[in-house]
Protein backbone atom coordinates (compact mmCIF):
# COMPACT_ATOMS: atom_id res chain seq x y z
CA UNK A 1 0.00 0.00 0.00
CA UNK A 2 1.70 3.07 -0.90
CA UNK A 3 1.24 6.32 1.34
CA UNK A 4 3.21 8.89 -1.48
CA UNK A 5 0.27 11.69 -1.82
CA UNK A 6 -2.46 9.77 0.34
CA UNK A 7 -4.93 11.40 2.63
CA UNK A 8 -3.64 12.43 5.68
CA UNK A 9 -5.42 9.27 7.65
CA UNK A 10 -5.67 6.81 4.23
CA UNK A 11 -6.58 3.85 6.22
CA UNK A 12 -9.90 6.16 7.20
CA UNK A 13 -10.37 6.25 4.08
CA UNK A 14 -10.64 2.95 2.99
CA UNK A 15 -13.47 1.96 5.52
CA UNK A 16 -15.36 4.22 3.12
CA UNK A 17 -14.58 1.85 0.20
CA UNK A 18 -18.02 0.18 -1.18
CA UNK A 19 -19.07 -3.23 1.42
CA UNK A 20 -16.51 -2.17 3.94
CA UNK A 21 -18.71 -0.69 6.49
CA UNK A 22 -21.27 -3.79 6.31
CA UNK A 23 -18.32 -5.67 6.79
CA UNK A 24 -16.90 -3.93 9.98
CA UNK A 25 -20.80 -3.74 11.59
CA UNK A 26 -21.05 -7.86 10.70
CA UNK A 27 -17.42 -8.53 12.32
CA UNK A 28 -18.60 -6.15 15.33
CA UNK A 29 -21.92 -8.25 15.85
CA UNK A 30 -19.70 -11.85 15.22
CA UNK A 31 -17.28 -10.53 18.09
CA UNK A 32 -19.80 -9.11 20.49
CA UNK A 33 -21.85 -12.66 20.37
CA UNK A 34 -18.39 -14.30 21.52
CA UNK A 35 -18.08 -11.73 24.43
CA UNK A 36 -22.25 -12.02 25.46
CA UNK A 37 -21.96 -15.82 25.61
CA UNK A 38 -21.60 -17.06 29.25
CA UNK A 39 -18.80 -18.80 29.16
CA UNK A 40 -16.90 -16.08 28.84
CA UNK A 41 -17.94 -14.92 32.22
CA UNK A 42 -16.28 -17.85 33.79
CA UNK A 43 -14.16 -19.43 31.36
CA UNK A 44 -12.40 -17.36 29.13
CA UNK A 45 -8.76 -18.30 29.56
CA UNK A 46 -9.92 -21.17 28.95
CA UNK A 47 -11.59 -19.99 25.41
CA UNK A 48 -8.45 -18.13 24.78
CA UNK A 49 -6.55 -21.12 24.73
CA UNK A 50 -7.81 -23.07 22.55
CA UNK A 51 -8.72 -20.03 19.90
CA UNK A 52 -4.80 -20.01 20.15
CA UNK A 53 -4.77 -23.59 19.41
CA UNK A 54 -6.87 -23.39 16.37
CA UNK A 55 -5.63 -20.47 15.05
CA UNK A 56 -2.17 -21.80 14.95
CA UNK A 57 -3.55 -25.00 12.86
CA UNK A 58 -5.10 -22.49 10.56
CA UNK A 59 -2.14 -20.43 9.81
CA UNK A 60 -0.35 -23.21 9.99
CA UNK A 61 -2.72 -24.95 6.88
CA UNK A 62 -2.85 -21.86 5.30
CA UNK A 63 1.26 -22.13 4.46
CA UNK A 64 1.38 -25.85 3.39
CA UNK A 65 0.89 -27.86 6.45
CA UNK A 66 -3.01 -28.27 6.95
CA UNK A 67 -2.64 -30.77 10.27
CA UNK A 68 -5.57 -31.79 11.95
CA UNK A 69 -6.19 -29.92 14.96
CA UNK A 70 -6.18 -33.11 17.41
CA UNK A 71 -2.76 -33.76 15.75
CA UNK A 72 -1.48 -30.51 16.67
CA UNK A 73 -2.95 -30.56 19.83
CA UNK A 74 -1.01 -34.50 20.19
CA UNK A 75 2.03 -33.09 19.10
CA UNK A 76 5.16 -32.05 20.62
CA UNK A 77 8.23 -31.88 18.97
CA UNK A 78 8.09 -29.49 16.11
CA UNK A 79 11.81 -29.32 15.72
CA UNK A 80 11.42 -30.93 12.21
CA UNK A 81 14.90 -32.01 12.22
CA UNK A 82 13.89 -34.94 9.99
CA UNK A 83 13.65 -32.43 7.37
CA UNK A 84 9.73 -32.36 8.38
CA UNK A 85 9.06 -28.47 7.12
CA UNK A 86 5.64 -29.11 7.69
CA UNK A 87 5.97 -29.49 11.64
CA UNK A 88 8.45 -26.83 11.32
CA UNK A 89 5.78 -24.53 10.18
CA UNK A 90 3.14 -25.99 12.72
CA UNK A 91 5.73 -25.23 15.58
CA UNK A 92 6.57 -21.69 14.27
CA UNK A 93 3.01 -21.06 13.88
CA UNK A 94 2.11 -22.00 17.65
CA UNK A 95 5.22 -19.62 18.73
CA UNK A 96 4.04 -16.76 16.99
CA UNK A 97 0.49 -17.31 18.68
CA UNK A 98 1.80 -17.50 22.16
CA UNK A 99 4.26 -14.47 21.30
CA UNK A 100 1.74 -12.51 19.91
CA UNK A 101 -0.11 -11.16 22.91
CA UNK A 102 3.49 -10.18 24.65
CA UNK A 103 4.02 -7.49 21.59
CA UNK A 104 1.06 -4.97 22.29
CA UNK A 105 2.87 -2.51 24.66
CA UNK A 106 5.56 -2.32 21.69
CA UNK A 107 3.80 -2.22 18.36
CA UNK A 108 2.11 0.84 18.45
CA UNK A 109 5.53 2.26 19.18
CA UNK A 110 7.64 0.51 16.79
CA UNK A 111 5.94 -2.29 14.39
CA UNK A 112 8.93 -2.67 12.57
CA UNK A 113 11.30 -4.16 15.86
CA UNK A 114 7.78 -6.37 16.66
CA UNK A 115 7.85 -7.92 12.98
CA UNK A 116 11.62 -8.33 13.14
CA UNK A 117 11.07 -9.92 16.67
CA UNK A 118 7.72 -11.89 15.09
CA UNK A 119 9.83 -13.55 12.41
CA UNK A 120 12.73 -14.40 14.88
CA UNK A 121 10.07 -16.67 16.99
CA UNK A 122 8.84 -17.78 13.61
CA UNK A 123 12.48 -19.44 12.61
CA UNK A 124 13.53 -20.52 15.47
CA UNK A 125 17.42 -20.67 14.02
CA UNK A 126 20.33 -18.39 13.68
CA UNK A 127 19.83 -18.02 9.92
CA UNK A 128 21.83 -15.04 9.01
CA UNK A 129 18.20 -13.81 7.47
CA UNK A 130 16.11 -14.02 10.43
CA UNK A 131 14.82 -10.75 11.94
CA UNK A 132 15.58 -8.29 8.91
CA UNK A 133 14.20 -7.20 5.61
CA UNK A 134 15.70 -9.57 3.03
CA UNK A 135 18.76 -7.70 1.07
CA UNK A 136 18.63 -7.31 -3.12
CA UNK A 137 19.40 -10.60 -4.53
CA UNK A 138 18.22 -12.46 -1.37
CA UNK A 139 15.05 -15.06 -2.42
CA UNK A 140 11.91 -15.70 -0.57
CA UNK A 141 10.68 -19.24 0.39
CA UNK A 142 7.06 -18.16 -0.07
CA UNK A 143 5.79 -20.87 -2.40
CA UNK A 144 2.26 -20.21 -2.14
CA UNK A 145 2.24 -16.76 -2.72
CA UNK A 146 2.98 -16.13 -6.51
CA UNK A 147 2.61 -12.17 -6.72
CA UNK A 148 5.35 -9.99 -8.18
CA UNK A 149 8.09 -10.11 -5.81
CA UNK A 150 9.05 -5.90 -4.69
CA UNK A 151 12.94 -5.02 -4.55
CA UNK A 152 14.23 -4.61 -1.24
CA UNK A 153 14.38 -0.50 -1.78
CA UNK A 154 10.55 -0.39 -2.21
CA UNK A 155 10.26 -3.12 0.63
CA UNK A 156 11.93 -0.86 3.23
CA UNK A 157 10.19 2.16 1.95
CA UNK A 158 6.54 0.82 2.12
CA UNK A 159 7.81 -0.90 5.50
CA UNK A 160 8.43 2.75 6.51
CA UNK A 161 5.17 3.64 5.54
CA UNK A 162 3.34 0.99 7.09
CA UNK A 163 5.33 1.89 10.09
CA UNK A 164 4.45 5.49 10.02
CA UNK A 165 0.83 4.52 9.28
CA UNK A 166 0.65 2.56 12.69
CA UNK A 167 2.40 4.82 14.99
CA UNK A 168 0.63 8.22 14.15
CA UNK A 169 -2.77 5.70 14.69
CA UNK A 170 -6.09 6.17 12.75
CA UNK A 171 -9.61 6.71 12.97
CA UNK A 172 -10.39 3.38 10.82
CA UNK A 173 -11.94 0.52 12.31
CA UNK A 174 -9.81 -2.34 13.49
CA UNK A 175 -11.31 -4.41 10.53
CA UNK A 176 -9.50 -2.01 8.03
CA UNK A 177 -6.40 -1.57 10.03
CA UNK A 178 -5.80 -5.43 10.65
CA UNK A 179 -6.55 -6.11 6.97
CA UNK A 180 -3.53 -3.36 5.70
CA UNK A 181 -0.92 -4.52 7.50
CA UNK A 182 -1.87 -8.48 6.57
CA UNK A 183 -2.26 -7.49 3.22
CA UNK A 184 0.85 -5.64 2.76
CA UNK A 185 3.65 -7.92 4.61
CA UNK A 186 1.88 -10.41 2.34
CA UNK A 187 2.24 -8.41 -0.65
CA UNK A 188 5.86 -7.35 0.62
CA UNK A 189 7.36 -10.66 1.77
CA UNK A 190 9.95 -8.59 3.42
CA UNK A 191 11.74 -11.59 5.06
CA UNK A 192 13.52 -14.91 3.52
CA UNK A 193 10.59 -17.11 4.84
CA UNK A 194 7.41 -17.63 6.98
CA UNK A 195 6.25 -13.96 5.62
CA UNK A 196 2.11 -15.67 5.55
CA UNK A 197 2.98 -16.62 9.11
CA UNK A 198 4.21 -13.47 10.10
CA UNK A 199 1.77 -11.28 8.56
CA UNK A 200 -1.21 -13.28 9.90
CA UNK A 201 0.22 -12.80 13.58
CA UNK A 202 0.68 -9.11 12.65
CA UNK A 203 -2.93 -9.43 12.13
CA UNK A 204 -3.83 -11.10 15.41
CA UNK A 205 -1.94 -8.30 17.23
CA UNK A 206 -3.72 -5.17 15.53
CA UNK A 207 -7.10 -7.19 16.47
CA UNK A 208 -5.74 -7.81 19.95
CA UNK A 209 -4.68 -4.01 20.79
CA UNK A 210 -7.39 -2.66 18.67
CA UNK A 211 -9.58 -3.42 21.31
CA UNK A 212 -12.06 -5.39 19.32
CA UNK A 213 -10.80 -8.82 20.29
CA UNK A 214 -8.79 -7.91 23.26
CA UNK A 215 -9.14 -11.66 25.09
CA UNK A 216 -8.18 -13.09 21.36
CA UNK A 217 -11.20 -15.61 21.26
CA UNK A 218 -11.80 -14.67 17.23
CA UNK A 219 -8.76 -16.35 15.28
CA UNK A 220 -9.15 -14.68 12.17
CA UNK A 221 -6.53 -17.65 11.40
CA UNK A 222 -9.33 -20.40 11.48
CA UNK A 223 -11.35 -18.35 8.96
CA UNK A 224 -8.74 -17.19 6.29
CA UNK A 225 -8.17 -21.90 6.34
CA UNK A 226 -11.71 -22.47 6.16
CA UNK A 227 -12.30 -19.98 3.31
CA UNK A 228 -9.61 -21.62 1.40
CA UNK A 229 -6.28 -21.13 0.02
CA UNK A 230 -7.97 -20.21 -3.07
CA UNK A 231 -10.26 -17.46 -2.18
CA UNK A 232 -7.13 -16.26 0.14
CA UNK A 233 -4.46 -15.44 -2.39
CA UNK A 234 -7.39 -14.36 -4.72
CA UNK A 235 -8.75 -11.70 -2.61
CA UNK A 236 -4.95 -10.71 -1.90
CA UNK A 237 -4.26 -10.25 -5.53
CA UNK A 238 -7.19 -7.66 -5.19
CA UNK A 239 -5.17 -5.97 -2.06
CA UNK A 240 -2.35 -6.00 -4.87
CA UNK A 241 -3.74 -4.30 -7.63
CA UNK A 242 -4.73 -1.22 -5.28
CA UNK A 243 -7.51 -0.69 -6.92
CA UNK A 244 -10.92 0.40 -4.55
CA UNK A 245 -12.78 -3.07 -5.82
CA UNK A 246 -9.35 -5.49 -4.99
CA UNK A 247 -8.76 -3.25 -1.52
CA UNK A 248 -12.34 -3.38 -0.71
CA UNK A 249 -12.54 -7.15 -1.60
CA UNK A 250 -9.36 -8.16 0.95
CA UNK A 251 -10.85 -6.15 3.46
CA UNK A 252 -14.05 -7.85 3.38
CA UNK A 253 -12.81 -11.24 3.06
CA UNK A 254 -10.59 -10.51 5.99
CA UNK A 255 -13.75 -9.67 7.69
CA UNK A 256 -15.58 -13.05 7.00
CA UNK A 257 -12.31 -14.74 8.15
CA UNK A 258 -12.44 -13.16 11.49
CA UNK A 259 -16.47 -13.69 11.51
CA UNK A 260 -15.81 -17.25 10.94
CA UNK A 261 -13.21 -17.32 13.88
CA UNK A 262 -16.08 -16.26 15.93
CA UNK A 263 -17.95 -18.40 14.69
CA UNK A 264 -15.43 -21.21 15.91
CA UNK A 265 -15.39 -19.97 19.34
CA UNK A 266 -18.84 -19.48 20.01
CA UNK A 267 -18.83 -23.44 19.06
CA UNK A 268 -16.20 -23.57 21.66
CA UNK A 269 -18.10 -21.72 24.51
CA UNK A 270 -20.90 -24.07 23.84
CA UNK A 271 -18.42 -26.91 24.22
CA UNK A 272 -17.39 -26.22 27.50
CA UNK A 273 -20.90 -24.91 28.49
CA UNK A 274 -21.90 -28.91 27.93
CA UNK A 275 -18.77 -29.72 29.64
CA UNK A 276 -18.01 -31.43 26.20
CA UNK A 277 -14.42 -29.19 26.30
């Protein structure tokens, strides 16, 4: 998303885009069902906890290794020293969930040190990459994602931007906020690898400190999986093209993702209401 000649609060003014605002009022109602049910009154840790779970297996799925959630929840070493990358991904996935709520204080602050931090968790090595934008001739292992890969120049400059963006804050709803930054260090891949993981705890952490899922019982995670890979890196080649339909398209289908990780929840509340979970 470039910022050269926007508005002076362009994120504002993409919750204006066409379907945006029936979007934001659905997620609101999706969320505020989650928080009304019961359960909540008396159990939400224990909510929270397994909307980490799920959301991990989601992210997890959506970059190649689509586990099923007892499996994940069976598992424990996800060193994948056998050359496993899928429970390499599964483990970096389940990091970045449990990291994710320890970065609020510090993102609105300085996003760029909690993505460099975000992607450290994520590898789980000393890779001479990890933790910094990737460097001109330096390739991302982003299989999935087949957009235009940027240079590193515009990388750092729309990381800048994004930066910026964050830090002076905005009058958009969280909706349109968590959406931009997904969308853009998806668009970006800034690092050598686990960039979908990355962004989609970026994500979780906007939603988190936004306010609007501040007990993170909403995985927008389980939605973007159950949606599909498909209609995922379709409705991010519409954040790519920057155009008002392809922005307003990402933003809404972020929206059904985190209406669907209600969704999940509320089945989990209802779970542990029957003393099923």
């Amino acid at each position: 998303m470039s910022t050269t000649g926007a508005a002076a609060d362009p994120l504002a003014a993409l919750g204006e885009l066409p379907g945006v605002a029936e979007s934001v009022e659905s997620v609101r109602k999706s969320v505020d069902r989650v928080y009304g049910h019961r359960v909540m009154r008396r159990r939400s840790n224990a909510v929270t906890s397994e909307a980490a779970l799920r959301g991990a297996r989601g992210s997890a799925a959506l970059s190649g290794a689509d586990w099923a959630l007892e499996e994940v929840r069976r598992r424990t070493d996800f060193s994948g020293q056998d050359g496993d990358d899928e429970a390499r991904a599964v483990g970096a996935a389940l990091r970045l969930t449990a990291e994710a709520g320890q970065l609020l204080s510090i993102w609105r602050q300085s996003p760029l040190r909690v993505l460099a931090r975000l992607h450290l968790v994520a590898a789980g090595s000393d890779d001479a990459r990890v933790g910094r934008p990737r460097q001109d001739g330096e390739t991302v292992d982003e299989p999935l994602v087949e957009l235009p890969l940027p240079g590193a120049a515009e990388v750092a400059g729309r990381l800048d931007g994004l930066s910026d963006l964050i830090i002076k804050g905005s009058s958009a709803p969280a909706l349109v906020t968590a959406a931009v930054v997904h969308g853009e260090l998806l668009a970006l891949r800034p690092f050598g690898f686990h960039n979908g993981l990355v962004a989609r705890a970026a994500e979780r952490i906007v939603l988190i400190g936004s306010g609007l899922d501040p007990k993170s019982v909403c995985p927008a995670e389980v939605g973007h999986a159950e949606l599909g890979r498909a209609a995922y890196l379709a409705a991010l080649d519409g954040y790519a093209s920057g155009t008002p339909e392809g922005m307003s398209a990402w933003i809404t289908h972020c929206g059904r993702a985190i209406e669907l990780g209600a969704r999940e929840s509320t089945a989990v509340c209802e779970a542990l209401q029957r003393g099923a979970a």
